[in-house]
Protein backbone atom coordinates (compact mmCIF):
# COMPACT_ATOMS: atom_id res chain seq x y z
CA UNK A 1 -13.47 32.38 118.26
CA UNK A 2 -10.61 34.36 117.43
CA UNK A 3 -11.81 37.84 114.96
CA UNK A 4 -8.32 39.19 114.11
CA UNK A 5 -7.00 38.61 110.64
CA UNK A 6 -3.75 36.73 109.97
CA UNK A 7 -1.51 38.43 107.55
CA UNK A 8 0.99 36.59 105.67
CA UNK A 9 3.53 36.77 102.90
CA UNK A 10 3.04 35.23 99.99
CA UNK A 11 4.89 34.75 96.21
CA UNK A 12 3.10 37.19 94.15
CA UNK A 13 3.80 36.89 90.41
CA UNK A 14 5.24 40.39 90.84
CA UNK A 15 7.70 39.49 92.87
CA UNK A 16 8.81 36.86 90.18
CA UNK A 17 11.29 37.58 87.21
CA UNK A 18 9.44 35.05 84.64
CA UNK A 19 11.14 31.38 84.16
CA UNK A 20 11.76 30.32 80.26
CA UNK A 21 12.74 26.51 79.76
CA UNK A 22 13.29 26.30 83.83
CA UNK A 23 15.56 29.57 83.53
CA UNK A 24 15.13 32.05 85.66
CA UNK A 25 14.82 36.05 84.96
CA UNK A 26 17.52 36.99 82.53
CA UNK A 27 19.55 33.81 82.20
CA UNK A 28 17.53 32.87 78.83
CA UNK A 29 19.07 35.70 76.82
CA UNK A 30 22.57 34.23 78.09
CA UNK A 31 21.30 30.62 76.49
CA UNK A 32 19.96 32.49 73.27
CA UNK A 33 23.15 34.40 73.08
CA UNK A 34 25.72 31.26 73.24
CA UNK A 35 23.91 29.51 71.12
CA UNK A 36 23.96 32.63 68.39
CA UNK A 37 27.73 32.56 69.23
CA UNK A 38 28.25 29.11 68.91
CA UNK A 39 26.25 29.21 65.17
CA UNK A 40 28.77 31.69 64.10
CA UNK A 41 32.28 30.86 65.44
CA UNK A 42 31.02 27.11 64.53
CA UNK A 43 29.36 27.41 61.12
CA UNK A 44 30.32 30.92 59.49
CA UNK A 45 33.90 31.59 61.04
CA UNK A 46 36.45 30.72 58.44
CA UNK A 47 34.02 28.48 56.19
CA UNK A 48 33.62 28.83 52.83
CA UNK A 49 30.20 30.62 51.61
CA UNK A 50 26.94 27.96 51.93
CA UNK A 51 28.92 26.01 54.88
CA UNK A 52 26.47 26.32 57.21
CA UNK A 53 23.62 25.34 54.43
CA UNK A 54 25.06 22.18 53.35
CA UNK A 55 26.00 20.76 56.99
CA UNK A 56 22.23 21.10 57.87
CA UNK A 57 21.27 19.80 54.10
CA UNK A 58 23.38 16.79 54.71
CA UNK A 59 22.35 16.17 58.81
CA UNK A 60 18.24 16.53 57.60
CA UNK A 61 18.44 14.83 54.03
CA UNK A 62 20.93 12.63 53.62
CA UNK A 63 23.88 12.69 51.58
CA UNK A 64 25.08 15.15 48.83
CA UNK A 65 25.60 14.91 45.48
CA UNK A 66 27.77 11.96 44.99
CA UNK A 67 26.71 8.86 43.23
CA UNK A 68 25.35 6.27 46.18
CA UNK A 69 27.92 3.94 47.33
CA UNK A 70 25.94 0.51 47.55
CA UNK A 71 25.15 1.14 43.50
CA UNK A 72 28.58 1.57 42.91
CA UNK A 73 29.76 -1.28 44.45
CA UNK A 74 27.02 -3.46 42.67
CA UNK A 75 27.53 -2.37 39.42
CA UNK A 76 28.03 -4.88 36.79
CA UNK A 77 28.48 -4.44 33.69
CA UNK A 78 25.59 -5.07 31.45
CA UNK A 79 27.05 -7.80 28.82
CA UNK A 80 28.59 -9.97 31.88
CA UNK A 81 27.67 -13.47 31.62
CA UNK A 82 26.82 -13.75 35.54
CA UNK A 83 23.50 -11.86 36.22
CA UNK A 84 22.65 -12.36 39.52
């Protein structure tokens, strides 16, 4: 039987930079930071004020503040001899 200890090397979580969404180190501030970059040339650059607000209203909620389109196009007017 052998009494001499075996040293080897192993990954310590010192040795490690971190990992964020599969990232490693400091390539998550390079994700955070395009995507900041992105929101503003995209959304703020060159829009009028409340761009950025609406596109998100309309994407979430629906549509804005214009009458709906299927009521429109089945409006009839209320004295019409065909009621369906």
């Amino acid at each position: 039987m052998k009494s001499e200890l075996r040293f080897t090397d192993t990954n310590a979580a010192s040795d490690s930079k971190g990992r964020t969404w599969g990232l490693e180190g400091g390539l998550f501030w390079w994700l955070v930071g395009g995507i900041c970059l992105a929101y503003i040339f995209g959304f703020r650059q060159g829009k009028p004020p409340g761009y950025d607000r609406d596109c998100f209203e309309h994407w979430f909620s629906g549509g804005g503040f214009a009458p709906e389109v299927e009521a429109v196009r089945n409006f009839r007017h209320p004295l019409s001899e065909e009621q369906p």
